[in-house]
Each structure stands twice: as structure tokens, then as C-alpha cells.
N, C-alpha and C. Protein backbone atom coordinates (compact mmCIF):
# COMPACT_ATOMS: atom_id res chain seq x y z
N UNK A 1 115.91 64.36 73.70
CA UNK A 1 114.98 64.53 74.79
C UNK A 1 115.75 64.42 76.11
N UNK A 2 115.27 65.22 77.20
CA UNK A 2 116.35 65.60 78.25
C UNK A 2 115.13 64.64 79.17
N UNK A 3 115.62 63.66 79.55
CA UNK A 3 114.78 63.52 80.99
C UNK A 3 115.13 63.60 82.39
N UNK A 4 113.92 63.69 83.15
CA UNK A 4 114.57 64.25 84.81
C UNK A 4 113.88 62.98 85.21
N UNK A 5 114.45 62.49 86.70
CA UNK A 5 113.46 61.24 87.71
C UNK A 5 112.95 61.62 88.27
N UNK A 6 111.56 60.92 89.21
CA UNK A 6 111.34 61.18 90.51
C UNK A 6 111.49 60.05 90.91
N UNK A 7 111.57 59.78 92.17
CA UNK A 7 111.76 58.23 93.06
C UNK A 7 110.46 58.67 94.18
N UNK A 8 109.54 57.37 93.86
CA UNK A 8 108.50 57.73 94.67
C UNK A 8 107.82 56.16 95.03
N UNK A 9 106.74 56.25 95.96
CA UNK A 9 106.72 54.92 96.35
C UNK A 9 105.34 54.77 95.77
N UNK A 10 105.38 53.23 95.39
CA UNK A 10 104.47 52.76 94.43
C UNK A 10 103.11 53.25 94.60
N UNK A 11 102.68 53.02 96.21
CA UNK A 11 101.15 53.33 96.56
C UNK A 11 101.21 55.26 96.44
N UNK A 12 102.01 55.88 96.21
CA UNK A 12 101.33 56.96 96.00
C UNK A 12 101.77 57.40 94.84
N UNK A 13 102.49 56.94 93.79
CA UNK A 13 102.20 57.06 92.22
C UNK A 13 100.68 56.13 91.91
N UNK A 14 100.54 55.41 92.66
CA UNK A 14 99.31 54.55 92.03
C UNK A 14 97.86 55.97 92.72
N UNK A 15 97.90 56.56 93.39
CA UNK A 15 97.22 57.43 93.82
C UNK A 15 97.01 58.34 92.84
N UNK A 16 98.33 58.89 92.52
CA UNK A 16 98.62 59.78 91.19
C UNK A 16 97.69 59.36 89.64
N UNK A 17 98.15 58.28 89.59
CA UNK A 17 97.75 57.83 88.14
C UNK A 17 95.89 57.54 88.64
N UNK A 18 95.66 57.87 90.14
CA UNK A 18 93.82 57.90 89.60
C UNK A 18 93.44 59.21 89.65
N UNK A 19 94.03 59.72 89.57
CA UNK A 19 93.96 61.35 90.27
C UNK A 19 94.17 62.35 89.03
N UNK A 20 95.16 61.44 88.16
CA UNK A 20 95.34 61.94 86.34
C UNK A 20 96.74 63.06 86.85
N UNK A 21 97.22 63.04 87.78
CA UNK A 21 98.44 63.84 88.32
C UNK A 21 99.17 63.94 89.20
N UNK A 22 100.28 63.98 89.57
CA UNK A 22 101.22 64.18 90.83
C UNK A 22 101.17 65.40 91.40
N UNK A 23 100.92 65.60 92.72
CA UNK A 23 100.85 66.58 93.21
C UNK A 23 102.27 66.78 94.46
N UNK A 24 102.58 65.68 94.28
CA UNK A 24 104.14 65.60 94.98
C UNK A 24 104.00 64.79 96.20
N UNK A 25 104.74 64.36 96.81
CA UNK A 25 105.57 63.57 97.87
C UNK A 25 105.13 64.41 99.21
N UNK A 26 104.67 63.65 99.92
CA UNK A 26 104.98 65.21 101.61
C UNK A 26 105.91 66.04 101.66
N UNK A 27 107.63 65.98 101.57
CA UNK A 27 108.84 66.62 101.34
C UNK A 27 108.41 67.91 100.37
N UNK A 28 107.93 67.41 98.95
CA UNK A 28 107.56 68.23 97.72
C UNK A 28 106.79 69.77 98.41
N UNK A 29 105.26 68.91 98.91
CA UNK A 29 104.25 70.04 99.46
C UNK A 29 104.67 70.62 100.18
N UNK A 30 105.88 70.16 101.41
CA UNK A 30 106.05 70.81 102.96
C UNK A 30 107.33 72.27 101.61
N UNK A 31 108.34 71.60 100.79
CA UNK A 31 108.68 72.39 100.30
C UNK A 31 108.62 73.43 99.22
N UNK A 32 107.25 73.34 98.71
CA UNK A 32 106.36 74.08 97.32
C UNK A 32 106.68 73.56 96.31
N UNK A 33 107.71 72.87 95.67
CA UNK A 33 107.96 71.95 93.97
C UNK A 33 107.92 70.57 94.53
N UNK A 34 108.21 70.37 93.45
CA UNK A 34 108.33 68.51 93.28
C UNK A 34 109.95 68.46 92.34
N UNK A 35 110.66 68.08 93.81
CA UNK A 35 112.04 67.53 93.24
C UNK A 35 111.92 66.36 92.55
N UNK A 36 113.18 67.17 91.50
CA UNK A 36 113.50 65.80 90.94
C UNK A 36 115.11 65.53 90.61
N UNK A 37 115.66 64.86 89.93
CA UNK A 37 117.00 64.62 90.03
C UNK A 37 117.10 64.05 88.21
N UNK A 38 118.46 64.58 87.79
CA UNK A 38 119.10 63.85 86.44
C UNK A 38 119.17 62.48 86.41
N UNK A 39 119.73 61.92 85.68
CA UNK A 39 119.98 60.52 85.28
C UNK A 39 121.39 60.43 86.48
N UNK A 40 122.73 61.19 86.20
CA UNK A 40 123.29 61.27 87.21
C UNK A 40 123.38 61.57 88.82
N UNK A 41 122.28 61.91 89.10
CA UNK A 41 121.88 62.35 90.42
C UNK A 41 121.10 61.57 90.93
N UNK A 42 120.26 60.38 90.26
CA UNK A 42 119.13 60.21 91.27
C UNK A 42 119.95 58.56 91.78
N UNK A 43 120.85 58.11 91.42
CA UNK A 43 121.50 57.05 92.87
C UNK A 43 121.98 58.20 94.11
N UNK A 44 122.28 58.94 94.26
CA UNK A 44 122.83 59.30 95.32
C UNK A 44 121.43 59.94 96.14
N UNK A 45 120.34 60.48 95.11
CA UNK A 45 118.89 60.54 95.57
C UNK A 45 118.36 59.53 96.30
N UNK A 46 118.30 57.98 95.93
CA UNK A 46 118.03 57.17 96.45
C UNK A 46 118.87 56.93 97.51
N UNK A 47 119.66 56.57 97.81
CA UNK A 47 120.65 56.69 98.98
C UNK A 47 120.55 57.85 99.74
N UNK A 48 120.41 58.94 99.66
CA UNK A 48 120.15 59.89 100.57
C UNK A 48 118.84 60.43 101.56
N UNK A 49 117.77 59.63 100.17
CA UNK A 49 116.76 60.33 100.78
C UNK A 49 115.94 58.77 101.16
N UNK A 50 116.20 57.78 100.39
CA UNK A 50 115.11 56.53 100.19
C UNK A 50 116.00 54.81 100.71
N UNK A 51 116.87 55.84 101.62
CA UNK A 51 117.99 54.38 102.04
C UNK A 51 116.90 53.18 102.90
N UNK A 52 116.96 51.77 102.22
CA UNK A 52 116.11 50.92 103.13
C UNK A 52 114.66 50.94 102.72
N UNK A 53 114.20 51.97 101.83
CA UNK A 53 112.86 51.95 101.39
C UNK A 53 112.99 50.87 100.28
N UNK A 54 111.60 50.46 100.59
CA UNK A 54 111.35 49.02 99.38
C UNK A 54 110.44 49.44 98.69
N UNK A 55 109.63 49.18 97.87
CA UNK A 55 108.27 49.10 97.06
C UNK A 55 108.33 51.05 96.17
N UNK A 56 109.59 51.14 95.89
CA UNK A 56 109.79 52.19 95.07
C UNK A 56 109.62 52.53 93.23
N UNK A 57 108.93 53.45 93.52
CA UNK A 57 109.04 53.61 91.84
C UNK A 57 110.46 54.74 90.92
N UNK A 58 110.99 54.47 90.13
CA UNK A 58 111.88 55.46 89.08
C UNK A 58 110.39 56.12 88.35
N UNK A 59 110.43 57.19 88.20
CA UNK A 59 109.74 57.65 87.31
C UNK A 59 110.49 58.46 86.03
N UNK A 60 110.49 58.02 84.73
CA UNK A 60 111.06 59.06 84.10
C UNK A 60 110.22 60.06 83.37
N UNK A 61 111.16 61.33 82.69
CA UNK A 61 109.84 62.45 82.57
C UNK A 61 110.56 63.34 81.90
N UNK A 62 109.85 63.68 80.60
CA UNK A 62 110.43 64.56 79.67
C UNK A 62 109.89 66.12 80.04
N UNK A 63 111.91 66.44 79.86
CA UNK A 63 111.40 67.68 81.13
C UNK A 63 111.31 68.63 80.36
N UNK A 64 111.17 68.77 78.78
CA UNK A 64 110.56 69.97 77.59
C UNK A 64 109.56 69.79 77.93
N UNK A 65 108.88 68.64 78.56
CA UNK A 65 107.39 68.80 78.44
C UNK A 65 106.70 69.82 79.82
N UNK A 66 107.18 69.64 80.47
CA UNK A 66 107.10 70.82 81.76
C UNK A 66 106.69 72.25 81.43
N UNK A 67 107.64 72.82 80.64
CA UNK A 67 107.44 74.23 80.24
C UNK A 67 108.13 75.05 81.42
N UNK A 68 107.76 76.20 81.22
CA UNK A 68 108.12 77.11 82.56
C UNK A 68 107.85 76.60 83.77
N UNK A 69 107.35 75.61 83.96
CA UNK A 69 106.85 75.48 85.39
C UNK A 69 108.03 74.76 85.86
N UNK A 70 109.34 74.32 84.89
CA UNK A 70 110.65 73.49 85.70
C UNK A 70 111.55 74.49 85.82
N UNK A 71 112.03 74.47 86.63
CA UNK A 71 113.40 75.50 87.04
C UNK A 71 114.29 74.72 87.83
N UNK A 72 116.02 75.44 87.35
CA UNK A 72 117.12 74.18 87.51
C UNK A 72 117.69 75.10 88.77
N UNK A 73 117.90 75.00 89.78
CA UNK A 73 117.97 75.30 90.97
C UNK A 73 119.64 74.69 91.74
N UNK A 74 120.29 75.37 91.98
CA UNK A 74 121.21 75.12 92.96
C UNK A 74 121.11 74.48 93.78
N UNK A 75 121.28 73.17 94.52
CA UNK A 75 120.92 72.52 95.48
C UNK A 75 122.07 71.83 96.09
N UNK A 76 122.11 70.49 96.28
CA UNK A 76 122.96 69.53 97.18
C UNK A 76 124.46 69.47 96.36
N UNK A 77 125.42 70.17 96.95
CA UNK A 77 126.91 70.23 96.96
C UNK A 77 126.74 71.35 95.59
N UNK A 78 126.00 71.97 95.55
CA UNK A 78 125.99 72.95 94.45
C UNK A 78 125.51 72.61 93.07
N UNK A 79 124.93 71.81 92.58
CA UNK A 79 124.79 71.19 91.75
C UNK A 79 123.15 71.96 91.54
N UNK A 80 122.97 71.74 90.18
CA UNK A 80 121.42 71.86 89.66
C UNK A 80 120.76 71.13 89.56
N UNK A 81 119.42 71.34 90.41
CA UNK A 81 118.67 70.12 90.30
C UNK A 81 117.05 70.50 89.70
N UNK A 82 116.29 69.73 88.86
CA UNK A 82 115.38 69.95 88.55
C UNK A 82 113.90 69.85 89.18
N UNK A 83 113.56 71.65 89.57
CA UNK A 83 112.39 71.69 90.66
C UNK A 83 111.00 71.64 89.86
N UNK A 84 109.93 71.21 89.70
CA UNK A 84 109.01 71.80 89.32
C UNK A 84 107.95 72.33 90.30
N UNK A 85 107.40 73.80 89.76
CA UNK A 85 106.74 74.53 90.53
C UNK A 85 105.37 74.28 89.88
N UNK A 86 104.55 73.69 90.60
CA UNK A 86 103.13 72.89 89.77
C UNK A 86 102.98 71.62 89.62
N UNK A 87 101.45 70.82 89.37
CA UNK A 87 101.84 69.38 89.38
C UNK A 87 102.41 68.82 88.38
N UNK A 88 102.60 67.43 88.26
CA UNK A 88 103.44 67.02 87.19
C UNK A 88 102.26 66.37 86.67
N UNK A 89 101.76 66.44 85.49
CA UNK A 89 100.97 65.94 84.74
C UNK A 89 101.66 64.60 83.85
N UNK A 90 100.91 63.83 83.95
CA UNK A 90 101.11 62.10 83.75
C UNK A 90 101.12 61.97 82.17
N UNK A 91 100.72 63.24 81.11
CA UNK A 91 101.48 63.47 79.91
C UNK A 91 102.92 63.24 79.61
N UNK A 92 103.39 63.73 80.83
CA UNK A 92 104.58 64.27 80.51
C UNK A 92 105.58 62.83 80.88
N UNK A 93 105.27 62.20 81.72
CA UNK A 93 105.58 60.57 81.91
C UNK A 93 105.89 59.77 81.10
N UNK A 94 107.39 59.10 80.53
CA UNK A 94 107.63 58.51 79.66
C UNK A 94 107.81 57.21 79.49
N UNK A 95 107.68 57.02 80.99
CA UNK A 95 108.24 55.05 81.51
C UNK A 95 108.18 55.25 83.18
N UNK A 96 107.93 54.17 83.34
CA UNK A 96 108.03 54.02 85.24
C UNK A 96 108.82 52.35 85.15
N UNK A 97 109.73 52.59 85.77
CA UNK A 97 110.82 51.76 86.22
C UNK A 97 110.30 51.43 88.06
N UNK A 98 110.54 49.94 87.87
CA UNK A 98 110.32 49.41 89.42
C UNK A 98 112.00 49.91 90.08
N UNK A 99 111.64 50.30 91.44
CA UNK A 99 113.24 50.26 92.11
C UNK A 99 113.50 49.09 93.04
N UNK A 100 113.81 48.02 92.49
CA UNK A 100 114.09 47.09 93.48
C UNK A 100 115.12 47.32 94.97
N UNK A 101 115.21 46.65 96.20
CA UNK A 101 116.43 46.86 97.09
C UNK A 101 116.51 45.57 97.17
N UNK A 102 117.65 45.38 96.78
CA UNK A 102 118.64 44.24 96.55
C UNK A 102 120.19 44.68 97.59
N UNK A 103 119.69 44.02 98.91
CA UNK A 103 121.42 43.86 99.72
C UNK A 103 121.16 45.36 100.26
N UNK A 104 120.15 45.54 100.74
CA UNK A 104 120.19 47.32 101.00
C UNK A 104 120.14 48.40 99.86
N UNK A 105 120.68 48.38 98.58
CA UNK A 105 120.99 49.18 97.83
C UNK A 105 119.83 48.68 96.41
N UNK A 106 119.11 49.86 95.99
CA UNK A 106 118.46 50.15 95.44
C UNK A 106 119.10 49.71 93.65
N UNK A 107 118.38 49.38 93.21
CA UNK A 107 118.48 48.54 91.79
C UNK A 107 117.94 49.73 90.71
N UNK A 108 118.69 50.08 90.03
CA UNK A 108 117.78 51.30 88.56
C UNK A 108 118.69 49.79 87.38
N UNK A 109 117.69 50.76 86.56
CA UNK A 109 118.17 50.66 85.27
C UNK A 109 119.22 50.46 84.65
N UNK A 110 119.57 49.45 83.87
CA UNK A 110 120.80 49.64 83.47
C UNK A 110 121.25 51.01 82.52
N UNK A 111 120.30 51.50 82.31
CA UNK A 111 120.99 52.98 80.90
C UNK A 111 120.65 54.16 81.91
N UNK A 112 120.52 54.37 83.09
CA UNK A 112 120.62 55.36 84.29
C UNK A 112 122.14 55.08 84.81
N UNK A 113 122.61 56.26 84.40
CA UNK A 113 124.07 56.77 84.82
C UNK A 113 124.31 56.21 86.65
């Protein structure tokens, strides 16, 4: 099973989960998908996009379960990153990880690259 992240902040995954779906982040809508990032990509995600943010969620998400609606896209330093075009349905949700900030720098998982 291939999974992709999102990094999102608690009060609007908790929005999501009454809503029965993600409809994306402001960034997501202003840009039509809902980014997301690999296991290898999403520290430098957090640091780039979520530096200093506290009360964060990891979301992980099995990205067979998507279907056509994920497409792997060229993005930051050339790399592929996983867009989905449509909401992300809370099926497809396999675990939600708290992101702690500890010393400035954001805390994952220990089995996240």
C-alpha cells in the first residue's frame, strides 16, 4: 500500500470529519487539488509551508484508494508530488498522526522517512 500525507490543522480536519470529507485547505481551493506530499517529502512540507504552526495534523492516506482523481505532478525542485483533483473522502484515511512543534521544528512519526 502506497501512502501520500496531508499536513493540516486540527480545527479544520475536525470540520472535515463532520462534513464526512475534505474539501481542502484555502491554498488547495485557491489552487483546484488538494496537495499532498510522500513519506519523503512531507518534512520539508512542514518546514516550508507550516514553519511555527502548532495544533497540526499528519494525515495518512491510501493513495489506490483515490482512483483517477490522484495525479503525480511535477512540482517543488522537480520532483512528483501527489495532487488530488476532487475531495478526499475520509474512506480513504488510514491514521491521523498529531504533529507536535517541539524547539520550532515539527515532530512526525517515527516510520515517516
Amino acid at each position: 500500500m502506497t501512502f501520500i500525507y496531508k499536513i493540516a490543522p486540527r480545527a479544520l480536519w475536525a470540520a472535515a470529519e463532520r462534513a464526512g470529507r475534505f474539501e481542502g485547505a484555502p491554498v488547495d481551493l485557491r489552487d483546484g487539488f488538494i496537495h499532498f506530499s510522500t513519506a519523503a517529502q512531507a518534512r520539508e512540507t512542514a518546514t516550508k509551508h507550516f514553519a511555527g504552526q502548532d495544533d497540526l495534523l499528519l494525515i495518512a492516506v491510501d493513495a489506490a484508494a483515490l482512483g483517477d482523481d490522484l495525479k503525480w505532478e511535477v512540482s517543488r525542485g522537480g520532483a512528483l508530488f501527489p495532487h488530488l483533483y476532487g475531495a478526499l473522502p475520509l474512506s480513504a484515511v488510514r491514521q491521523v498522526f498529531a504533529l507536535p512543534l517541539t524547539d520550532g521544528a515539527h515532530q512526525f512519526p517515527e516510520h515517516i522517512a
